[in-house]
C-alpha atoms as a PDB file:
ATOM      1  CA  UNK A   1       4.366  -5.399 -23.309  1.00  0.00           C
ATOM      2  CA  UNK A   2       3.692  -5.419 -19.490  1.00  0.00           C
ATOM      3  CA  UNK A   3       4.555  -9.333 -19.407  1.00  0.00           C
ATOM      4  CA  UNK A   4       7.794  -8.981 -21.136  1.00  0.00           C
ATOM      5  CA  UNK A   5       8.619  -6.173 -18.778  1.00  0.00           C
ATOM      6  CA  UNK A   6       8.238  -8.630 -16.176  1.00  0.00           C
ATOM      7  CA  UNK A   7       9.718 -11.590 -17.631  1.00  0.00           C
ATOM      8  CA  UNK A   8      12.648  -9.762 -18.221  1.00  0.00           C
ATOM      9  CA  UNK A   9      13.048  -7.838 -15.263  1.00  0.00           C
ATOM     10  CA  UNK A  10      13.428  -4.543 -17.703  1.00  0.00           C
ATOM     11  CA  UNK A  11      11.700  -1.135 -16.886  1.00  0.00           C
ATOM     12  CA  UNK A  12      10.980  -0.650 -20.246  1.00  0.00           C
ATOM     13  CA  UNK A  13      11.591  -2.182 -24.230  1.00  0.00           C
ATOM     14  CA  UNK A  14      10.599  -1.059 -27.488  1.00  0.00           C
ATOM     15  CA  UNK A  15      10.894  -1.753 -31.292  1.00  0.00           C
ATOM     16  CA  UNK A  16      12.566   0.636 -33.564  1.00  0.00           C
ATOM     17  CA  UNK A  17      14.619   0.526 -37.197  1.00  0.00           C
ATOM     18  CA  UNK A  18      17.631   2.828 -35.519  1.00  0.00           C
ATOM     19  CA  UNK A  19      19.924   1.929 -32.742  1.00  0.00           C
ATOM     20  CA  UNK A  20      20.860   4.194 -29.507  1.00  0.00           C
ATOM     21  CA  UNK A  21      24.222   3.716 -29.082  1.00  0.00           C
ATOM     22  CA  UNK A  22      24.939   6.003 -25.775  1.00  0.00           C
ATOM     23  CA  UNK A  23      24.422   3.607 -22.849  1.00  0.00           C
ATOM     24  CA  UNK A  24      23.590   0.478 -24.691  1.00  0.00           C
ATOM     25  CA  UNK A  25      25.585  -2.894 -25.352  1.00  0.00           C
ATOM     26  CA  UNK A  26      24.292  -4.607 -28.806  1.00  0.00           C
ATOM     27  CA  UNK A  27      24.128  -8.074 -29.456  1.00  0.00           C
ATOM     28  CA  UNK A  28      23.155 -10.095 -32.627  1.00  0.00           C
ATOM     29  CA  UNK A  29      20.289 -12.209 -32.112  1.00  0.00           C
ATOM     30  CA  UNK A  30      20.970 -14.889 -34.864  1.00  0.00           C
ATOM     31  CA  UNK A  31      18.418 -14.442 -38.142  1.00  0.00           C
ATOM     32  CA  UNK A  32      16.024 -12.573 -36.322  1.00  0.00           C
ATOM     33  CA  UNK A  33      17.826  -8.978 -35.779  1.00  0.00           C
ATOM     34  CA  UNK A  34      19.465  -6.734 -33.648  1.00  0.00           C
ATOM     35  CA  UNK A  35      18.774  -6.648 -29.797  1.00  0.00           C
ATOM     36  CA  UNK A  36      20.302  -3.738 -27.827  1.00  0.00           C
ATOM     37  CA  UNK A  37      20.327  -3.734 -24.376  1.00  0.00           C
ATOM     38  CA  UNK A  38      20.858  -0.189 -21.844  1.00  0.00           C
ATOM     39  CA  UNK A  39      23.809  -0.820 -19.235  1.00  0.00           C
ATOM     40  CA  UNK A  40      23.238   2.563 -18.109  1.00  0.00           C
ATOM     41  CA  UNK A  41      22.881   2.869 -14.402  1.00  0.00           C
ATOM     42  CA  UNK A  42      21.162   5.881 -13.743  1.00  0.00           C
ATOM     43  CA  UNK A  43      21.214   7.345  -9.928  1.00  0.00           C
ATOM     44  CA  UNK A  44      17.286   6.783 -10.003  1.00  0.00           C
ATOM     45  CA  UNK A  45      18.018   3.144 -11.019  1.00  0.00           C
ATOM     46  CA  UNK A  46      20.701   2.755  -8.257  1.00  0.00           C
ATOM     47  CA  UNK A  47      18.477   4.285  -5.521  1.00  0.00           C
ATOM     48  CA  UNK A  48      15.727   1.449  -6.416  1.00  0.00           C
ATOM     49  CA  UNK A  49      18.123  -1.047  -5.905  1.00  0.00           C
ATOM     50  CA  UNK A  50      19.187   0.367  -2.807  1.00  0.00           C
ATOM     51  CA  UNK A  51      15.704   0.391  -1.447  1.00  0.00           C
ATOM     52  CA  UNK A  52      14.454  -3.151  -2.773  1.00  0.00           C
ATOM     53  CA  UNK A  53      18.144  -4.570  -0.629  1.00  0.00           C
ATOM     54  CA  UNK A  54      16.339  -2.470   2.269  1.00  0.00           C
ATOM     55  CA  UNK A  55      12.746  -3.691   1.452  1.00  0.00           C
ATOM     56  CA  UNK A  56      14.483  -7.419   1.353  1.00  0.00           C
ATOM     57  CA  UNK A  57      16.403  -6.984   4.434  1.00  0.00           C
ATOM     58  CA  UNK A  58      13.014  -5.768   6.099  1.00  0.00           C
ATOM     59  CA  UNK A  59      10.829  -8.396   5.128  1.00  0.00           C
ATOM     60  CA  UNK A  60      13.876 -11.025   6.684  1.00  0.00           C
ATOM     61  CA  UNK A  61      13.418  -9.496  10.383  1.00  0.00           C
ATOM     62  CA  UNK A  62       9.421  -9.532   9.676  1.00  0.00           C
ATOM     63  CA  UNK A  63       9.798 -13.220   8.986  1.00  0.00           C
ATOM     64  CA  UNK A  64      12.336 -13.668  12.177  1.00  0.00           C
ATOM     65  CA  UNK A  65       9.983 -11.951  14.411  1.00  0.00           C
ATOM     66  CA  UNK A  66       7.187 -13.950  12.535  1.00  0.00           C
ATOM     67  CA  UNK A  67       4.851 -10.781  11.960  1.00  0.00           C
ATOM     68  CA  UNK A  68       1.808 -11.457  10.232  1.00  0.00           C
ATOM     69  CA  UNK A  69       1.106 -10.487   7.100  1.00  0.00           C
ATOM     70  CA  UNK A  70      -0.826  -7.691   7.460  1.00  0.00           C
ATOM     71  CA  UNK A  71       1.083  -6.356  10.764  1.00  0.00           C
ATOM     72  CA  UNK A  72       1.737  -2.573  10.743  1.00  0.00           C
ATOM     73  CA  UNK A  73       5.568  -1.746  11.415  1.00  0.00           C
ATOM     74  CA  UNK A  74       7.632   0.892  12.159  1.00  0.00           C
ATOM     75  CA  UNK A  75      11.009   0.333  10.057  1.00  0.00           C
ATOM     76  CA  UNK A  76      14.084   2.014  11.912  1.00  0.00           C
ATOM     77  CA  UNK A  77      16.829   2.588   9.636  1.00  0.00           C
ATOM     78  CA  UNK A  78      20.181   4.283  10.282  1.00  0.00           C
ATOM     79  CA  UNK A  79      23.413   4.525   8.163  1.00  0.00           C
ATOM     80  CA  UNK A  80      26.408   7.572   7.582  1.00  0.00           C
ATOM     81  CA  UNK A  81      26.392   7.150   4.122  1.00  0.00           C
ATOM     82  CA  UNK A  82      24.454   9.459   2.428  1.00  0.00           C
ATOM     83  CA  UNK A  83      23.564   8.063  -0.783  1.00  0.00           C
ATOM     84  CA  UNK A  84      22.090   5.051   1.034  1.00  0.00           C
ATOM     85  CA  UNK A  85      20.215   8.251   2.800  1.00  0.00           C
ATOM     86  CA  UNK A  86      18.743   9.471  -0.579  1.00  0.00           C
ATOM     87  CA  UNK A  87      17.992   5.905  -1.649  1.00  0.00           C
ATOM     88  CA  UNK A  88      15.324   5.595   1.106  1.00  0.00           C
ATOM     89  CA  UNK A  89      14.384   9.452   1.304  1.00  0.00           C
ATOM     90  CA  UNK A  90      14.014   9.031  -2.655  1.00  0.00           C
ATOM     91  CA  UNK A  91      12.146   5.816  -2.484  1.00  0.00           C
ATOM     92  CA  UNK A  92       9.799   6.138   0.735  1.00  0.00           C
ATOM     93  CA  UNK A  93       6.814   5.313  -0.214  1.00  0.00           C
ATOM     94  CA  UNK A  94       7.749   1.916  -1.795  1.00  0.00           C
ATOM     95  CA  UNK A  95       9.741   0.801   1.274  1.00  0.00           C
ATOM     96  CA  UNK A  96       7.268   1.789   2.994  1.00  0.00           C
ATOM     97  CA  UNK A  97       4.107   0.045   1.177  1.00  0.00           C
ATOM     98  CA  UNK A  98       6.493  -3.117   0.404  1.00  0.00           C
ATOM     99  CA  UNK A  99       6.840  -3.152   3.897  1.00  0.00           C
ATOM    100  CA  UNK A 100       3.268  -2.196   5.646  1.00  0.00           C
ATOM    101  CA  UNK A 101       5.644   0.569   7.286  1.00  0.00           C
ATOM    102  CA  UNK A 102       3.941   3.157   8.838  1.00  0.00           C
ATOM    103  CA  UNK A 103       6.570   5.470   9.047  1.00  0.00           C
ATOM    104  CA  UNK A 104      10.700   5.273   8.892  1.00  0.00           C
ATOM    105  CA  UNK A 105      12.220   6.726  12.078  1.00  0.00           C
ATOM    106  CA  UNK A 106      16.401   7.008  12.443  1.00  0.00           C
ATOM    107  CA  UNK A 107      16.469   5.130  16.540  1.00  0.00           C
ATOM    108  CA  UNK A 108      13.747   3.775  18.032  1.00  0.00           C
ATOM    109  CA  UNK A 109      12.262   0.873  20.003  1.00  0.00           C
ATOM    110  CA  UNK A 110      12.870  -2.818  18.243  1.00  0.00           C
ATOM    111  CA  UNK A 111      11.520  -5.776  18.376  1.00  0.00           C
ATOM    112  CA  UNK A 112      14.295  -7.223  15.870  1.00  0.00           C
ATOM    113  CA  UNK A 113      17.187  -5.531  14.677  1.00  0.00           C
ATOM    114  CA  UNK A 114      20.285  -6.015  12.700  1.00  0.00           C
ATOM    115  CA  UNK A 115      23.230  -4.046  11.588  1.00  0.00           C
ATOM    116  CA  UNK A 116      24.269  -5.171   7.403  1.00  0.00           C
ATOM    117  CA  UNK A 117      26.016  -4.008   4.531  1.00  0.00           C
ATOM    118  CA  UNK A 118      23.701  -2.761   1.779  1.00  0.00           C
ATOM    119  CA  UNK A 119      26.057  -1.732  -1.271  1.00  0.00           C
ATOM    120  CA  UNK A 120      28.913  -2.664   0.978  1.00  0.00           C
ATOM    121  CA  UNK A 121      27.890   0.506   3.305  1.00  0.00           C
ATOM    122  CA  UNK A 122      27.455  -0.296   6.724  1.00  0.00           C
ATOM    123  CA  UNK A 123      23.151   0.076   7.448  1.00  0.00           C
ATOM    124  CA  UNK A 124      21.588  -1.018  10.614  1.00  0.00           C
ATOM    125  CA  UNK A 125      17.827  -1.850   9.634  1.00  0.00           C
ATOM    126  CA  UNK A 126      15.230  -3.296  12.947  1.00  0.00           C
ATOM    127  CA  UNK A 127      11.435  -3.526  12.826  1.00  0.00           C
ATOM    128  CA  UNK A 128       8.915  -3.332  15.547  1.00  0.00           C
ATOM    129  CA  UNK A 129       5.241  -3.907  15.254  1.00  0.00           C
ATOM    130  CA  UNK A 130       2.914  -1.166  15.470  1.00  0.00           C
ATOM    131  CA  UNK A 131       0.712  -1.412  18.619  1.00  0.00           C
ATOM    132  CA  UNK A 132      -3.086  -1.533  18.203  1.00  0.00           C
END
């Protein structure tokens, strides 16, 4: 179950003799049944996404600034939207551990920094290393 997951890129699938039909788009899979698949977007499910755009934009200035691997960072992260706000408040501790972030500060010091559009919201998102 934990391959297909992954394969699929779904957070979860199951086998059962009844359809849900709130949520869900169904399409015939010829001769071998029914598959139904959830188009729901949940806030939960848009605040991941959020964060994984942030986690992705992060690891592109660790790259630029050619950080190694196991580098601590601070990740300074700003925007006046405040759903993109609650996406990383939500989802800290996986931007942080996809990023070896030791903490996520508003302003700070940079070693690389750039201002993007996450959602089409205006974000400005800069690492710097941590100092040993």
């Amino acid at each position: 179950k934990e391959i297909v997951k992954d394969e699929v890129n779904v957070k979860d699938w199951f086998i059962t003799a009844e359809l849900p039909n709130m949520g869900y788009e169904q399409y015939v899979v010829s001769g071998v049944g029914t598959t139904s698949l959830a188009t729901l977007v949940t806030p939960e499910l848009k605040n991941e996404a959020m964060a994984r755009d942030i986690i992705r934009q992060g690891q592109v200035l660790r790259r630029e600034v050619n950080y190694a691997l196991n580098d601590r960072i601070i990740l300074v992260f700003s925007s006046d939207d405040a759903e993109l706000t609650e996406a990383v408040a939500s989802q800290k501790e996986m931007i942080m551990k996809a990023l070896q972030a030791d903490q996520i500060v508003s302003q700070g010091e940079e070693d690389k920094g750039e201002d993007v559009k996450i959602d089409g919201k205006a974000v400005h998102i800069g690492v710097q290393k941590v100092k040993s």
